[in-house]
C-alpha atoms as a PDB file:
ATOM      1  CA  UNK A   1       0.000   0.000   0.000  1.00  0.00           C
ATOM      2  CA  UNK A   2       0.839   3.378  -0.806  1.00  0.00           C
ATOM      3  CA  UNK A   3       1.116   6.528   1.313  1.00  0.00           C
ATOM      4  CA  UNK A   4       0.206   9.435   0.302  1.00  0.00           C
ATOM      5  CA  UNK A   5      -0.105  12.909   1.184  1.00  0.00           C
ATOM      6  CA  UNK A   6      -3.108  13.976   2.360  1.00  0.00           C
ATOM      7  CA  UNK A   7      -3.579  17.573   0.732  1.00  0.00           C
ATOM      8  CA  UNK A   8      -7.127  19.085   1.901  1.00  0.00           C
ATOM      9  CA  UNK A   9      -7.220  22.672  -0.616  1.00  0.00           C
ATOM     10  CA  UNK A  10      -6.853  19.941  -3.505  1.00  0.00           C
ATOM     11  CA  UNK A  11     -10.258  17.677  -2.619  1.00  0.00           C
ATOM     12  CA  UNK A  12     -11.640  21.604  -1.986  1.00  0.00           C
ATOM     13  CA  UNK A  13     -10.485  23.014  -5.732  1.00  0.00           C
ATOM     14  CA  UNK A  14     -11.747  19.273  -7.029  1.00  0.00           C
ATOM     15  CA  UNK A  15     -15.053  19.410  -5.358  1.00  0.00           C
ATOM     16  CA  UNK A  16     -15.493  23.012  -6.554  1.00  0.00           C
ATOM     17  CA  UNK A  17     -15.292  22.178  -9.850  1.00  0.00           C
ATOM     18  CA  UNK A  18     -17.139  19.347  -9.765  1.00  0.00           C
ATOM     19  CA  UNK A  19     -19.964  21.916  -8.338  1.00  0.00           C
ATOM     20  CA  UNK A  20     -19.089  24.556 -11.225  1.00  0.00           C
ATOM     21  CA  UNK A  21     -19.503  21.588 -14.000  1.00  0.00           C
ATOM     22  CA  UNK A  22     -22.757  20.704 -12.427  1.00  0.00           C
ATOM     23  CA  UNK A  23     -24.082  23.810 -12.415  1.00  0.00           C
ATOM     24  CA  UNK A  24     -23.419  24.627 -15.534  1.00  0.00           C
ATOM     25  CA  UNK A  25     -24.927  21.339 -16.721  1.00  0.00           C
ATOM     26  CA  UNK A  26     -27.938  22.718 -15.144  1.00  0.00           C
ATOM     27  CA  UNK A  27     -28.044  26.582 -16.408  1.00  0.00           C
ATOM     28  CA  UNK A  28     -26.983  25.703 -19.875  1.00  0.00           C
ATOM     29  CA  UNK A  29     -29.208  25.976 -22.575  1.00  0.00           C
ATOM     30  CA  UNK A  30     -31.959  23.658 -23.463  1.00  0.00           C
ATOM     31  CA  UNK A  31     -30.619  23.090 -26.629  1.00  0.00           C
ATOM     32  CA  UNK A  32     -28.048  20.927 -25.552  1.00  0.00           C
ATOM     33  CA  UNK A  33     -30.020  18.050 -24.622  1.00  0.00           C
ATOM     34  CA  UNK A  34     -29.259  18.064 -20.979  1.00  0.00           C
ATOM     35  CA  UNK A  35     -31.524  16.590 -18.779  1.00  0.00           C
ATOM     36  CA  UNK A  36     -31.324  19.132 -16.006  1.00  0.00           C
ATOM     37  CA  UNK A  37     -31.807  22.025 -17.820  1.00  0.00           C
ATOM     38  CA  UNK A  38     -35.064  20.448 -19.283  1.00  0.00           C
ATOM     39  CA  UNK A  39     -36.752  19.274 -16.174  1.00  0.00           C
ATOM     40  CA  UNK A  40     -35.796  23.701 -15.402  1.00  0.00           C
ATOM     41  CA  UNK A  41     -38.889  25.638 -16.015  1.00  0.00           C
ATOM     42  CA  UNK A  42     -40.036  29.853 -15.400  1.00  0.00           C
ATOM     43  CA  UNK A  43     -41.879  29.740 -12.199  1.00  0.00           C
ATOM     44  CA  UNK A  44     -43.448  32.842 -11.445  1.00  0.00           C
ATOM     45  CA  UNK A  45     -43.453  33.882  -8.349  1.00  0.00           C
ATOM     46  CA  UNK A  46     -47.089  34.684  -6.625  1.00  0.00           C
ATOM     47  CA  UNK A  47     -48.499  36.212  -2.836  1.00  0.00           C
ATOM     48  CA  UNK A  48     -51.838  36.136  -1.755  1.00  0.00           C
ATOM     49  CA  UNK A  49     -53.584  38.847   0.410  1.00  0.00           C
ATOM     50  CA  UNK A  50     -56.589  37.520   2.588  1.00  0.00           C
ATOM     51  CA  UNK A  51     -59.069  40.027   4.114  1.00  0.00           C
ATOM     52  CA  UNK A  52     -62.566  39.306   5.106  1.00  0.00           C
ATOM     53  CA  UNK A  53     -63.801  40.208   2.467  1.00  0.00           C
ATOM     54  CA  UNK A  54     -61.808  38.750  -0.562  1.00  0.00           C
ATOM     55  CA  UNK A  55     -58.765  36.779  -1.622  1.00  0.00           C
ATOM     56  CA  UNK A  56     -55.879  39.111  -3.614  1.00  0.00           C
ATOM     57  CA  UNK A  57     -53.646  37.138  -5.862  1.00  0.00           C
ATOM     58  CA  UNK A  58     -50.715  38.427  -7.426  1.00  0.00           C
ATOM     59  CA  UNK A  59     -48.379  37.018  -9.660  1.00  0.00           C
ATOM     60  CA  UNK A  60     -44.999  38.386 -11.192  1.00  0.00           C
ATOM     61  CA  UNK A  61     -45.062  37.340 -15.279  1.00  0.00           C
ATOM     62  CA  UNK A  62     -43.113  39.547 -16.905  1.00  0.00           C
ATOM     63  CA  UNK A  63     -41.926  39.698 -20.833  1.00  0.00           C
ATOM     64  CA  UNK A  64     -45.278  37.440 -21.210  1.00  0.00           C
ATOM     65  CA  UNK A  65     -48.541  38.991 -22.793  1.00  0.00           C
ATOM     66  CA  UNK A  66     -51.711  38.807 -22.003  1.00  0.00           C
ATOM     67  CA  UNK A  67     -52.606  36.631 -25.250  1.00  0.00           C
ATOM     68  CA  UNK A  68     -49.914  33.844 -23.923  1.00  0.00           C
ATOM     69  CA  UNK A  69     -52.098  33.094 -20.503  1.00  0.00           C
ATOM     70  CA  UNK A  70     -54.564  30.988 -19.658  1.00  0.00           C
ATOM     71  CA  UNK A  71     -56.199  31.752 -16.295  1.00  0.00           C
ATOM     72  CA  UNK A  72     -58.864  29.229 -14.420  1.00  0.00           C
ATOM     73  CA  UNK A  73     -60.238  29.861 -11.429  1.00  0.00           C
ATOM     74  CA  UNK A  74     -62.306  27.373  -9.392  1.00  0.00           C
ATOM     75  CA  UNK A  75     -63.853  28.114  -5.713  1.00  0.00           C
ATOM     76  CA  UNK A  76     -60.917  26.912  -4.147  1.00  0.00           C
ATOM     77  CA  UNK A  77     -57.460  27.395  -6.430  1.00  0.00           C
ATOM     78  CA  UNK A  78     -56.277  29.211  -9.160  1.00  0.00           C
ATOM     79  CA  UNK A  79     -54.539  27.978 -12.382  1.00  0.00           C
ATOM     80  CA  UNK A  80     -52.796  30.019 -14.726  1.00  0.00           C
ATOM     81  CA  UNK A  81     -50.697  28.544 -18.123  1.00  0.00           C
ATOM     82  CA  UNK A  82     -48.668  30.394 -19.991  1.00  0.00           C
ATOM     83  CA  UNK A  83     -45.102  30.295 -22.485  1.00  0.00           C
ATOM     84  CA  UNK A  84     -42.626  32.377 -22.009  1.00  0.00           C
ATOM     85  CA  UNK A  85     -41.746  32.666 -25.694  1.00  0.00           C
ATOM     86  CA  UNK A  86     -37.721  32.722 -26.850  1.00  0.00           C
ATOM     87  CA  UNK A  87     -36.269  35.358 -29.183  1.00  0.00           C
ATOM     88  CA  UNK A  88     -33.817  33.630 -30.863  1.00  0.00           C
ATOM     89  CA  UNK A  89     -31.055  36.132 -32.488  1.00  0.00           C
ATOM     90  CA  UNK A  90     -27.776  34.795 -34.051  1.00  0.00           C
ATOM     91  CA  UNK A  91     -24.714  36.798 -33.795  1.00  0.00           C
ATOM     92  CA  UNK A  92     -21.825  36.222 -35.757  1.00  0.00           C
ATOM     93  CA  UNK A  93     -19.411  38.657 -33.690  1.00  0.00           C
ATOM     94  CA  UNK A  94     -19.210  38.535 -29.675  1.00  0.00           C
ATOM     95  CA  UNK A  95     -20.673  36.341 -26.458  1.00  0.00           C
ATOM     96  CA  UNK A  96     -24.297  35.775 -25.842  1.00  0.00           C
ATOM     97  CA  UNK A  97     -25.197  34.597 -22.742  1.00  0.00           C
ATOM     98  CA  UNK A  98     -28.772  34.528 -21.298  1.00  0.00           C
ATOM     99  CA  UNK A  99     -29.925  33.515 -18.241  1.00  0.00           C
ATOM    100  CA  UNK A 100     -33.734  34.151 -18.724  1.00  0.00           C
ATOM    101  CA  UNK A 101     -36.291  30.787 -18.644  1.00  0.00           C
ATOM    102  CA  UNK A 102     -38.339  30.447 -21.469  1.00  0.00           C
ATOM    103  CA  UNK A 103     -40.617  27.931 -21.964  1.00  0.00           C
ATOM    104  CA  UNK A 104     -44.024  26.795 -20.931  1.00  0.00           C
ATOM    105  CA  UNK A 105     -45.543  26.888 -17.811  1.00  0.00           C
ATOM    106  CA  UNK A 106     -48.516  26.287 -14.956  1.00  0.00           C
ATOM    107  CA  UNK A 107     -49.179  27.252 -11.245  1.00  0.00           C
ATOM    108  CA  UNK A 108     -51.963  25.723  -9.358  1.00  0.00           C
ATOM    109  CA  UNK A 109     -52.393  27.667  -6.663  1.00  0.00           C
ATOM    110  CA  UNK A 110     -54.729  26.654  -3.563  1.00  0.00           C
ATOM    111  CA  UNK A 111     -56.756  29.683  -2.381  1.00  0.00           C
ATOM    112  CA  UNK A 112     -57.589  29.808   1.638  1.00  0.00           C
ATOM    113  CA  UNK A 113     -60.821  30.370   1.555  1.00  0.00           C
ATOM    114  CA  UNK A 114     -64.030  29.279  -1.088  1.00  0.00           C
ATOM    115  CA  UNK A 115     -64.127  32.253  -3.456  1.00  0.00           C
ATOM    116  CA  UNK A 116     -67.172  33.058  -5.868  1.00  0.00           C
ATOM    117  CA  UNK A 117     -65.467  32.238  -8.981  1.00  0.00           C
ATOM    118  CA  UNK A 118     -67.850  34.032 -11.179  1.00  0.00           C
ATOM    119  CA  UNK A 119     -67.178  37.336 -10.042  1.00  0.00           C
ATOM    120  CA  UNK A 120     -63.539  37.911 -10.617  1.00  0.00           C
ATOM    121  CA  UNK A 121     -62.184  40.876 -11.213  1.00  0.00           C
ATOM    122  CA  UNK A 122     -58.311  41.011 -13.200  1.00  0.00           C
ATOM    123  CA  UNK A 123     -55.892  43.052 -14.462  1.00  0.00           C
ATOM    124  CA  UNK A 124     -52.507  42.677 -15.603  1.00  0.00           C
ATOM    125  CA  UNK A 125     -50.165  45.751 -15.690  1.00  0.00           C
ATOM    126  CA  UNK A 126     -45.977  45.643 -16.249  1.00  0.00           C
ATOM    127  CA  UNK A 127     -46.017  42.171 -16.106  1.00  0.00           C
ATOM    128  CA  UNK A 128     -48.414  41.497 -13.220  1.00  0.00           C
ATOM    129  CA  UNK A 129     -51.582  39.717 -13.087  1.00  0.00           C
ATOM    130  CA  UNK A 130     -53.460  40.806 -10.081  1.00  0.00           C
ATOM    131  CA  UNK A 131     -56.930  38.770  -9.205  1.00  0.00           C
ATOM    132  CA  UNK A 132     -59.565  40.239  -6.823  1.00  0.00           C
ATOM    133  CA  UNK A 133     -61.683  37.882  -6.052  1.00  0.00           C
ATOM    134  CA  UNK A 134     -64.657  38.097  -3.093  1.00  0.00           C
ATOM    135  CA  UNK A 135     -65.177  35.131  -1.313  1.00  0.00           C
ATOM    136  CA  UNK A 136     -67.866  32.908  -0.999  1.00  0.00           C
ATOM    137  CA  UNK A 137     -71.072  34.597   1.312  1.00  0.00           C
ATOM    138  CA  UNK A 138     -70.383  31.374   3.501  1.00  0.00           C
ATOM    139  CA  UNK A 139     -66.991  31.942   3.750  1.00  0.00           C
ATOM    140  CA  UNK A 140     -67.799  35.334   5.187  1.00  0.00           C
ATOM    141  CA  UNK A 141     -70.201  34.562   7.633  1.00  0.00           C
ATOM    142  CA  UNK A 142     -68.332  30.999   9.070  1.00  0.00           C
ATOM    143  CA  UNK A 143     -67.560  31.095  12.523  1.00  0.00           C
ATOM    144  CA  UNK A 144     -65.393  27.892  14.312  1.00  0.00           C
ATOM    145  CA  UNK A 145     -65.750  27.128  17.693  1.00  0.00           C
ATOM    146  CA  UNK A 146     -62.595  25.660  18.809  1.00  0.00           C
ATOM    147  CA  UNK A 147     -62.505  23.790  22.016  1.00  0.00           C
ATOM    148  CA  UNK A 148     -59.461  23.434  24.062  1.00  0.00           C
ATOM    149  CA  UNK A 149     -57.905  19.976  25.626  1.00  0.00           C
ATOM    150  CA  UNK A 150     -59.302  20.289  29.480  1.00  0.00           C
ATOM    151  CA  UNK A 151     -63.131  21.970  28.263  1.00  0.00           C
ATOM    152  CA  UNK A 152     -66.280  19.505  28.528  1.00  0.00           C
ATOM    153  CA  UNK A 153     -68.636  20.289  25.768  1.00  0.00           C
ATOM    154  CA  UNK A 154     -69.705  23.838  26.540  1.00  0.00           C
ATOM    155  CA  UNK A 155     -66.351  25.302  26.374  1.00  0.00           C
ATOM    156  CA  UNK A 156     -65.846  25.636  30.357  1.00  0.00           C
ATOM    157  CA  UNK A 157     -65.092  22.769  32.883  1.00  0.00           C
ATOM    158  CA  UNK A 158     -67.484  22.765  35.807  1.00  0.00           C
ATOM    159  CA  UNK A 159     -65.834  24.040  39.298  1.00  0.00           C
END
């Protein structure tokens, strides 16, 4: 057996570029065939405002137009499809490097509370879709009793 010299910044500089390889395996262009950049899809991100009233949904899609989505709402989520659509541009001269996703995609988004689905209101401005939607009349007029470990069935524990 052979003894060598254990030299820890080498395994470091080795593992880091076994990280930078994989990495770029994974932001590289689709167009290469690699698996992990397929499986990568745009994601937009979304927050949801609840008030007693209504349910606020907001989503970031920008560079997308309102032609490219599809947006379903049922009484408890919301789904919206859409393709981010590439601009291909050769250049003959120079880099190109891009780091945008393009590509199809689709959120399904659970809502808190039953909504009335048929009275929606939306707009999308600079790349945001924003959906106002009032929830359901039984929604806004449910009340939960909770009862706490130690109560009989009244809510208080005789004395």
């Amino acid at each position: 057996m052979v003894l060598s010299r254990w030299e820890p910044f080498r395994e470091i500089e080795t593992m880091q570029r076994q990280m930078n390889r994989l990495l770029d395996q994974i932001a590289g262009p689709s167009e290469t065939g690699d698996i992990l950049s397929d499986r990568l899809t745009f994601v937009p991100p979304a927050e949801i405002d609840e008030t007693p009233e209504q349910v606020t949904l907001r989503m970031e899609i920008p560079g997308i137009s309102p032609q490219d989505l599809d947006v379903k709402v049922a009484a408890d989520t919301v789904s919206v499809t859409g393709e981010r659509k590439s601009e291909i541009k050769e250049e003959k001269t120079g880099m190109r490097r891009s780091e945008f996703r393009y590509g199809r995609f689709q959120r399904i988004i659970p809502l808190p509370s039953r909504i009335q689905n048929d009275q929606v209101q939306a707009d999308f401005r600079n790349g945001v879709l924003c959906l106002t939607m009032p929830k359901a009349e039984e929604e806004k007029r449910r009340v939960v009793t909770i009862s706490l470990p130690g109560q009989d069935q009244k809510g208080l524990t005789g004395s």
